[in-house]
C-alpha atoms as a PDB file:
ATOM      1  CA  UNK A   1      63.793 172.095 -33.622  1.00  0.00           C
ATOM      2  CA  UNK A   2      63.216 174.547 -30.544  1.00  0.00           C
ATOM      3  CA  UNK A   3      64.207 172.510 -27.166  1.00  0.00           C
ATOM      4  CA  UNK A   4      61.938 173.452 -24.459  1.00  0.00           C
ATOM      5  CA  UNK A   5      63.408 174.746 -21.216  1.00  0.00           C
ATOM      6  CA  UNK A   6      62.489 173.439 -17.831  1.00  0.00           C
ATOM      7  CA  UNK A   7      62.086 176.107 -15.201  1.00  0.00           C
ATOM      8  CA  UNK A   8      61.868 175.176 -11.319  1.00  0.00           C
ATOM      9  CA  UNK A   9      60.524 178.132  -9.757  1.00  0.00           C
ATOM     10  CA  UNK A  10      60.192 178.531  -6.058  1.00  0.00           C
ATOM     11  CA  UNK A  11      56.820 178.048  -4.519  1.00  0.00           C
ATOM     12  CA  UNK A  12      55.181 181.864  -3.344  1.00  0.00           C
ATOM     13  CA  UNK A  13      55.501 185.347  -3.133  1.00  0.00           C
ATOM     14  CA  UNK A  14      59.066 185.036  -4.467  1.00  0.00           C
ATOM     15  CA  UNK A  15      57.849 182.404  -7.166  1.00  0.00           C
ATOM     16  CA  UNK A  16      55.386 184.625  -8.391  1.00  0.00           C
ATOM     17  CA  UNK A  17      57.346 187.862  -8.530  1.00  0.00           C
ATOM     18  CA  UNK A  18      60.212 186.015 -10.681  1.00  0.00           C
ATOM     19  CA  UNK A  19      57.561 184.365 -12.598  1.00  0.00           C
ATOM     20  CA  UNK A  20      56.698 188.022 -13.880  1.00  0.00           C
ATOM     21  CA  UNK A  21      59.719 189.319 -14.992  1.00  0.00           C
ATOM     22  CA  UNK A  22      59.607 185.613 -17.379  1.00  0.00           C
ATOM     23  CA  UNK A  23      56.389 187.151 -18.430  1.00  0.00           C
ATOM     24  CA  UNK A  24      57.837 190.320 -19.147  1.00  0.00           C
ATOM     25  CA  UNK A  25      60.905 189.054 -21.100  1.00  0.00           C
ATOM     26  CA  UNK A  26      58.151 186.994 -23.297  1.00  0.00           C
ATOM     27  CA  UNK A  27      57.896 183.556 -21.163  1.00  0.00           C
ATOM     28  CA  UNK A  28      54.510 184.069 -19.946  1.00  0.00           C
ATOM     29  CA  UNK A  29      52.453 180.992 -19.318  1.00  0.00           C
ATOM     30  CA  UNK A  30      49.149 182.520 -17.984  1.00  0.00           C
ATOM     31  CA  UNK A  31      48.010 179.471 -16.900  1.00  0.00           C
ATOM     32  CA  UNK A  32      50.405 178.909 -14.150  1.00  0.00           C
ATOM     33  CA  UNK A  33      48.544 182.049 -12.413  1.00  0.00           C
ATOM     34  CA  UNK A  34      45.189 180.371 -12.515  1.00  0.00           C
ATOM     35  CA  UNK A  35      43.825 178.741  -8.900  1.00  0.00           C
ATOM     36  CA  UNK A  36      44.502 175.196  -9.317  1.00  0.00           C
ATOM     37  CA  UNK A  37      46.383 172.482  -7.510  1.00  0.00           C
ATOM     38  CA  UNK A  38      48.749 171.871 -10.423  1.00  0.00           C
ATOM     39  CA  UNK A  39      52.310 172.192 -10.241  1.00  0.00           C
ATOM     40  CA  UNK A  40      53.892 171.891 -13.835  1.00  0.00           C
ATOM     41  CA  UNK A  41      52.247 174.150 -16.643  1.00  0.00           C
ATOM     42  CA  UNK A  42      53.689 174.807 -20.399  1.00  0.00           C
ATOM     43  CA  UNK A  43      53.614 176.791 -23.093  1.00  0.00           C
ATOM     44  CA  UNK A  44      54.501 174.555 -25.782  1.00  0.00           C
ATOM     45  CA  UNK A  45      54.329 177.924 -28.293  1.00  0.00           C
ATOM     46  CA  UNK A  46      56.952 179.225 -25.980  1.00  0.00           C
ATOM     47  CA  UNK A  47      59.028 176.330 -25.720  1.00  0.00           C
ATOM     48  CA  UNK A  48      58.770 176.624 -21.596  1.00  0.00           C
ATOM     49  CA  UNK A  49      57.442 174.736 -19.335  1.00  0.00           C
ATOM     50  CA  UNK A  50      57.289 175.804 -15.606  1.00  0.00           C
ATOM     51  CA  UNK A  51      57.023 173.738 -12.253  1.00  0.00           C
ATOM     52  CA  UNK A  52      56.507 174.798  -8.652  1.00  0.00           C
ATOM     53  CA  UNK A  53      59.084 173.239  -6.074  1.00  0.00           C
ATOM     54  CA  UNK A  54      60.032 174.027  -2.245  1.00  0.00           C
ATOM     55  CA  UNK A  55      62.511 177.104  -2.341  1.00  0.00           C
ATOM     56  CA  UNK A  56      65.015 175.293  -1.243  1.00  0.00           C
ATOM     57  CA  UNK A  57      64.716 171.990  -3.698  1.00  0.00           C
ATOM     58  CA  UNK A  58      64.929 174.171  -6.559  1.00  0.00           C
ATOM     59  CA  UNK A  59      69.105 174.299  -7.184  1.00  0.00           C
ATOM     60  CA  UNK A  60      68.532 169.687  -6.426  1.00  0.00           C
ATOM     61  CA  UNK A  61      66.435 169.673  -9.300  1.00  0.00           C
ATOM     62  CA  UNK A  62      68.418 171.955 -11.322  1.00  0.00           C
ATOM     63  CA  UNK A  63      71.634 170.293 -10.401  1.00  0.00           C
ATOM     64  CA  UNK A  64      70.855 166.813 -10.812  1.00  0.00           C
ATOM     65  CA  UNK A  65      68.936 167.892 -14.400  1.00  0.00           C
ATOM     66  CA  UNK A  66      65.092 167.477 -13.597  1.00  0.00           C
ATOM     67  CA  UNK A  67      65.081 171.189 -14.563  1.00  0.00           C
ATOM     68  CA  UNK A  68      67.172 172.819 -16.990  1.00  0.00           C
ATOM     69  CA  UNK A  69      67.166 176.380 -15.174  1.00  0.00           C
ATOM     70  CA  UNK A  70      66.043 177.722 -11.987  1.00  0.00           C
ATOM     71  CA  UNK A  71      65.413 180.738  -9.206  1.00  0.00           C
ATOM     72  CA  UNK A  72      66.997 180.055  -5.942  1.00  0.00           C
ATOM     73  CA  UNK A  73      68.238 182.325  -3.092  1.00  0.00           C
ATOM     74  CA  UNK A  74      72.126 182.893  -3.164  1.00  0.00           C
ATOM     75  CA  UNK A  75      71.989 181.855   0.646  1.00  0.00           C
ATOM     76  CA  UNK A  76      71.060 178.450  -0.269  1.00  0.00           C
ATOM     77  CA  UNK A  77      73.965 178.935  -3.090  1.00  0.00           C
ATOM     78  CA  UNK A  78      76.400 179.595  -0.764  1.00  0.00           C
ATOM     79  CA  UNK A  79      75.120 176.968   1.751  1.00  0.00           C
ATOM     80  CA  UNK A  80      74.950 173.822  -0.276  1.00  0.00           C
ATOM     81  CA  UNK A  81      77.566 175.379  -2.797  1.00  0.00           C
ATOM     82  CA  UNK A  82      75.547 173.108  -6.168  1.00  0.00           C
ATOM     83  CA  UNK A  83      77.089 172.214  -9.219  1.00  0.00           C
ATOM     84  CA  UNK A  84      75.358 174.853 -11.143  1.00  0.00           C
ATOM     85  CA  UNK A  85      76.075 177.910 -13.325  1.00  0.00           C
ATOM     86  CA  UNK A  86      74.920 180.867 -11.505  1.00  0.00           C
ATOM     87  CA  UNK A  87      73.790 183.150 -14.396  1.00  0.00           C
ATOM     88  CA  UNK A  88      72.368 186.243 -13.241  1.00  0.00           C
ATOM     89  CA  UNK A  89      71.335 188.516 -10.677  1.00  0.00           C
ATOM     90  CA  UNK A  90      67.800 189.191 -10.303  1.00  0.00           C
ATOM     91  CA  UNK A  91      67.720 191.940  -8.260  1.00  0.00           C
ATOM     92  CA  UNK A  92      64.791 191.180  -6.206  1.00  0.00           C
ATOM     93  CA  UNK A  93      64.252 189.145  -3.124  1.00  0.00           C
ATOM     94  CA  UNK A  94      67.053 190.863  -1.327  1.00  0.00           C
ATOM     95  CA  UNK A  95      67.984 190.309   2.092  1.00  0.00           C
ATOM     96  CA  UNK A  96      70.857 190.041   4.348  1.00  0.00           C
ATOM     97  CA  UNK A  97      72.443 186.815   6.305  1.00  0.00           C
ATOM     98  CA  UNK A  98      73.387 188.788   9.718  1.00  0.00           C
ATOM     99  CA  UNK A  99      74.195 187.780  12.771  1.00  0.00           C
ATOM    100  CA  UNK A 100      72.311 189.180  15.662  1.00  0.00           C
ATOM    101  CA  UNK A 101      72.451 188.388  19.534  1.00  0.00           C
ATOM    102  CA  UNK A 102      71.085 190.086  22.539  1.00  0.00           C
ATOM    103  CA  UNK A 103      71.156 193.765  22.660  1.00  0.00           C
ATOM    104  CA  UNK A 104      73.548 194.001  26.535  1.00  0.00           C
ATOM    105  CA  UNK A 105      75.450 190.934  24.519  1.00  0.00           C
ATOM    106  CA  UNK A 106      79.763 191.356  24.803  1.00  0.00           C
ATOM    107  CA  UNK A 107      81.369 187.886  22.757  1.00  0.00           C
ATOM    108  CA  UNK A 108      84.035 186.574  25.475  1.00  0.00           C
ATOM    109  CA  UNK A 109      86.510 185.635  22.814  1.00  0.00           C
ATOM    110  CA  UNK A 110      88.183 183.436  25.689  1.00  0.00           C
ATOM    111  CA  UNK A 111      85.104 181.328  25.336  1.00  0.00           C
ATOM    112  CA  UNK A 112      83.966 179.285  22.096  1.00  0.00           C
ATOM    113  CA  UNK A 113      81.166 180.928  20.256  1.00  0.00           C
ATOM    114  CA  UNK A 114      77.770 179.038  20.269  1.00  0.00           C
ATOM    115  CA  UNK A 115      76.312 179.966  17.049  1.00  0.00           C
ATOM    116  CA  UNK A 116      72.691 179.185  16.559  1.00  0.00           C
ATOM    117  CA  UNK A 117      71.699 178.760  12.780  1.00  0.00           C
ATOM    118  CA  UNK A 118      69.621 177.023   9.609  1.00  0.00           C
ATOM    119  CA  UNK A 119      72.913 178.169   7.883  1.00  0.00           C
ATOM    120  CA  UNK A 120      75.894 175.844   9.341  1.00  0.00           C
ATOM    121  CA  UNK A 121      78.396 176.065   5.805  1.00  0.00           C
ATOM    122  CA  UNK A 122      77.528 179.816   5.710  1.00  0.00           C
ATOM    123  CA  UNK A 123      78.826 180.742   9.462  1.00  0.00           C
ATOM    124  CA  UNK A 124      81.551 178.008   9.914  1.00  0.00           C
ATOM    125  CA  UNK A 125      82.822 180.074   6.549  1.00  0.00           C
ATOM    126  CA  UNK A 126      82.358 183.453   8.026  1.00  0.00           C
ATOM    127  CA  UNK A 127      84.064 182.769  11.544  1.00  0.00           C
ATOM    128  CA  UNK A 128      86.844 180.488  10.196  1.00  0.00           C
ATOM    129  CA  UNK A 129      87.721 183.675   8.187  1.00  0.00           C
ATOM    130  CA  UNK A 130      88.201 185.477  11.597  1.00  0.00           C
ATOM    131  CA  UNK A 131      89.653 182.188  13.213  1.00  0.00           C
ATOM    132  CA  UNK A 132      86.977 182.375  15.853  1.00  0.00           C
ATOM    133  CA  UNK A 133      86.313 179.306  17.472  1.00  0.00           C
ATOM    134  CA  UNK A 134      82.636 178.394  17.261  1.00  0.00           C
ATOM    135  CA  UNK A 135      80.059 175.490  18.190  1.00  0.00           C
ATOM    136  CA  UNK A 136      77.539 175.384  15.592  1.00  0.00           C
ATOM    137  CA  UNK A 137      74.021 174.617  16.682  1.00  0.00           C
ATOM    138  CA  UNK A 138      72.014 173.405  13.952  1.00  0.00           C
ATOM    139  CA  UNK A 139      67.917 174.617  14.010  1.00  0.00           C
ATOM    140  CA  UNK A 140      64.947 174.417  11.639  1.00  0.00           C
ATOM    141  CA  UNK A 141      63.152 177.488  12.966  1.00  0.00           C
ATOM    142  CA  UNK A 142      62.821 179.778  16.174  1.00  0.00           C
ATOM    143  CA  UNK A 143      66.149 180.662  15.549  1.00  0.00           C
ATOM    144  CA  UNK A 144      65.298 184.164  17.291  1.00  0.00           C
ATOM    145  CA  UNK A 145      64.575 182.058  20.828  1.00  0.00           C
ATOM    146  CA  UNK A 146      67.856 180.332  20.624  1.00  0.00           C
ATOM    147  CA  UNK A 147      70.322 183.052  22.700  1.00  0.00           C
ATOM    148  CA  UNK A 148      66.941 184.522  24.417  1.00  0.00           C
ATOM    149  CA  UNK A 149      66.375 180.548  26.119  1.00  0.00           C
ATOM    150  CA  UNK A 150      70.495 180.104  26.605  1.00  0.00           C
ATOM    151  CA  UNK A 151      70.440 177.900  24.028  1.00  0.00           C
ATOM    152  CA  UNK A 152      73.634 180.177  21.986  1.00  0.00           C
ATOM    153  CA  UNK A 153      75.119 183.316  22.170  1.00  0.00           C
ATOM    154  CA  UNK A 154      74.352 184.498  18.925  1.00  0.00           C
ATOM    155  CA  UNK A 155      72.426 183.939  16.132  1.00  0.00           C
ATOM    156  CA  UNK A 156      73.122 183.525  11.957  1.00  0.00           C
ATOM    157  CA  UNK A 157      70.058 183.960   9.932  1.00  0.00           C
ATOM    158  CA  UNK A 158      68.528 185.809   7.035  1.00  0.00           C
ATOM    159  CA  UNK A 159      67.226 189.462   7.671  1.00  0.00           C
ATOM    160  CA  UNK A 160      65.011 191.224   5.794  1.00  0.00           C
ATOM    161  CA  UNK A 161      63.073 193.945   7.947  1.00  0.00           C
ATOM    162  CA  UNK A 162      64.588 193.495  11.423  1.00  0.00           C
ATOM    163  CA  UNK A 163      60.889 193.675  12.902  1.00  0.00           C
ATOM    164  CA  UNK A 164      61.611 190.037  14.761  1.00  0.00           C
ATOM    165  CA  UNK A 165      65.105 190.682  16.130  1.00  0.00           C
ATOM    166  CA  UNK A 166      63.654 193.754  17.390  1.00  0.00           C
ATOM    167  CA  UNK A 167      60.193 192.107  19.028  1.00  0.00           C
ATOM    168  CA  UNK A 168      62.837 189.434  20.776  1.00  0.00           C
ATOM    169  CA  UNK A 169      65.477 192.239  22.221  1.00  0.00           C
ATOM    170  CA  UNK A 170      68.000 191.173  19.454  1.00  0.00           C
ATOM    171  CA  UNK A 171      70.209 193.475  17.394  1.00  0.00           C
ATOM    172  CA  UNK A 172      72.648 192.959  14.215  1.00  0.00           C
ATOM    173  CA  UNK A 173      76.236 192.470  15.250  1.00  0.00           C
ATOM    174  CA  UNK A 174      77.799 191.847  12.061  1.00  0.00           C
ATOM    175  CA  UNK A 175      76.746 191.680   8.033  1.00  0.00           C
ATOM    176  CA  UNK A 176      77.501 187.974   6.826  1.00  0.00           C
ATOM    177  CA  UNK A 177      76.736 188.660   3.122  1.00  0.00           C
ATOM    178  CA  UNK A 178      73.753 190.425   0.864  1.00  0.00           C
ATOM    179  CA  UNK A 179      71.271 188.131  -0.493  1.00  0.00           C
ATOM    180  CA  UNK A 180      69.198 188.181  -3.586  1.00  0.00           C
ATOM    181  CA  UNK A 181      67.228 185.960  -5.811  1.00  0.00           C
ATOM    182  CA  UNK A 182      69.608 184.367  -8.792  1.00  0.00           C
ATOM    183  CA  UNK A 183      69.034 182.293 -12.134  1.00  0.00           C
ATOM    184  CA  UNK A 184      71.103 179.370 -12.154  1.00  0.00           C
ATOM    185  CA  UNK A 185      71.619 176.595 -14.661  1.00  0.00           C
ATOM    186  CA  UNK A 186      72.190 172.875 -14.971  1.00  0.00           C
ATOM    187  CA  UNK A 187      75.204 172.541 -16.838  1.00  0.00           C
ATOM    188  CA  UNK A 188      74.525 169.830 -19.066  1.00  0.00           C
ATOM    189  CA  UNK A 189      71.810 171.741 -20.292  1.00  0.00           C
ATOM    190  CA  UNK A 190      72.956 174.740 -20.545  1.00  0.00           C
ATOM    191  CA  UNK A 191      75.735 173.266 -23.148  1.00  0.00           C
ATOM    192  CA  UNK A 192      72.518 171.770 -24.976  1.00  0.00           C
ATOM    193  CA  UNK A 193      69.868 174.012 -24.858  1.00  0.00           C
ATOM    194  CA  UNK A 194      72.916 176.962 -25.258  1.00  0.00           C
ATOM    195  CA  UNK A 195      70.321 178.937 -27.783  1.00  0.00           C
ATOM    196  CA  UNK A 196      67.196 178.609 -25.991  1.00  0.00           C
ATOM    197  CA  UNK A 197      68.763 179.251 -22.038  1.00  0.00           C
ATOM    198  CA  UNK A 198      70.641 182.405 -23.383  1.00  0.00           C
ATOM    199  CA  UNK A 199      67.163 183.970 -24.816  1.00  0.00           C
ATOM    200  CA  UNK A 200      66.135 183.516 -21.652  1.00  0.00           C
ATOM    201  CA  UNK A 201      69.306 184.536 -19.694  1.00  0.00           C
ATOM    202  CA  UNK A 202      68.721 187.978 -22.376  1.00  0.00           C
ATOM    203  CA  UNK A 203      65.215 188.404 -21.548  1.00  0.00           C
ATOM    204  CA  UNK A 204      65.816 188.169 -17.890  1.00  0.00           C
ATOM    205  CA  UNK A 205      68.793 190.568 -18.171  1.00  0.00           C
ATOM    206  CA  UNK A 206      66.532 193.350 -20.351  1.00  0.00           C
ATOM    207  CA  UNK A 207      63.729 193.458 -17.340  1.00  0.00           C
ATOM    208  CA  UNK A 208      66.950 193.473 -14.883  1.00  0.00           C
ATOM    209  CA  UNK A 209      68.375 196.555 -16.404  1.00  0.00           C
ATOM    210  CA  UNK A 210      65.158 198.227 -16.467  1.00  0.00           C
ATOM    211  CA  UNK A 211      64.235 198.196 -12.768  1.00  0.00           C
END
């Protein structure tokens, strides 16, 4: 009998973009594009059922089996390092983790580094590598404000177009690592649902190739 595969996708424009290329590959669930308040909607002909989660909740549920499969970022990958298969690349959502400071900015190596970031794992990696000692300042949001208000020296974050650095006077320093959007799975179920996750993983791969 066909298992049905649980898919956490993240919630908006990323979401809804990765939901497509499920479409494409022969997933589609047109319901889940209808204007409703629901969050989990299935195809039972399919065998899939989707759900809408936070972006960055997706690789919990996926990890800790809620969800057999998933789309997450591979910042969050590489910042809360799951216990998840990472399948494939999607291609899409791509973005770099930079880090940026002011533009007249010189680092005083004979000084420790404050580092303002939402990604603490992901720069105590990257400057350990250069055995640059650092103080890590943990923040939610505004990270932008952080070395313009004193608060750090430099900033770690995500960068897509650059148009914010540039509004606050900041420029890239350094490339951490490229992001992009990837399919992961939860291991037990991948060894379960082998059949059913690899026509996915195949279908996903075809509308990869084709871009």
């Amino acid at each position: 009998m066909k298992e049905t595969i649980n898919v956490a996708l993240p919630k908006g424009r990323l979401g809804r973009k990765v939901y497509q290329m499920f479409a494409d590959a022969g997933f589609e669930c047109p319901e889940l594009l209808e204007e409703s308040r629901k969050l989990i909607f299935e195809n039972e002909e399919k065998g899939i059922r989707y759900f809408w989660v936070k972006p960055s909740d997706v690789a919990i549920y996926v990890e800790r089996g809620a969800a057999d499969v998933g789309v997450v970022g591979k910042d969050i990958l590489l910042e809360s390092k799951p216990d998840v298969y990472e399948l494939l690349d999607l291609k899409c959502g791509k973005c770099r983790m930079m880090v940026a400071a002011p533009k007249d900015w010189r680092d005083d190596t004979g000084h420790t580094l404050r580092v303002a970031t939402k990604f603490p794992e992901i720069a105590r990696k990257f400057y350990g590598g250069k055995s640059r000692d650092i103080d890590i300042i943990k923040l939610n949001g505004s990270i932008e404000i952080a070395p313009i208000l004193g608060l750090s020296d430099v900033i770690v974050d995500i960068v897509e177009t650059g148009n914010t650095l540039r509004a606050n006077n900041l420029e890239i320093q350094e490339t951490i690592v490229d992001i992009s959007a990837r399919f992961i799975s939860n291991k037990s179920a991948f060894k379960f649902k082998t059949r059913e996750i690899e026509a996915v993983l195949e279908g996903l791969a075809s509308e990869v190739s084709e871009k």
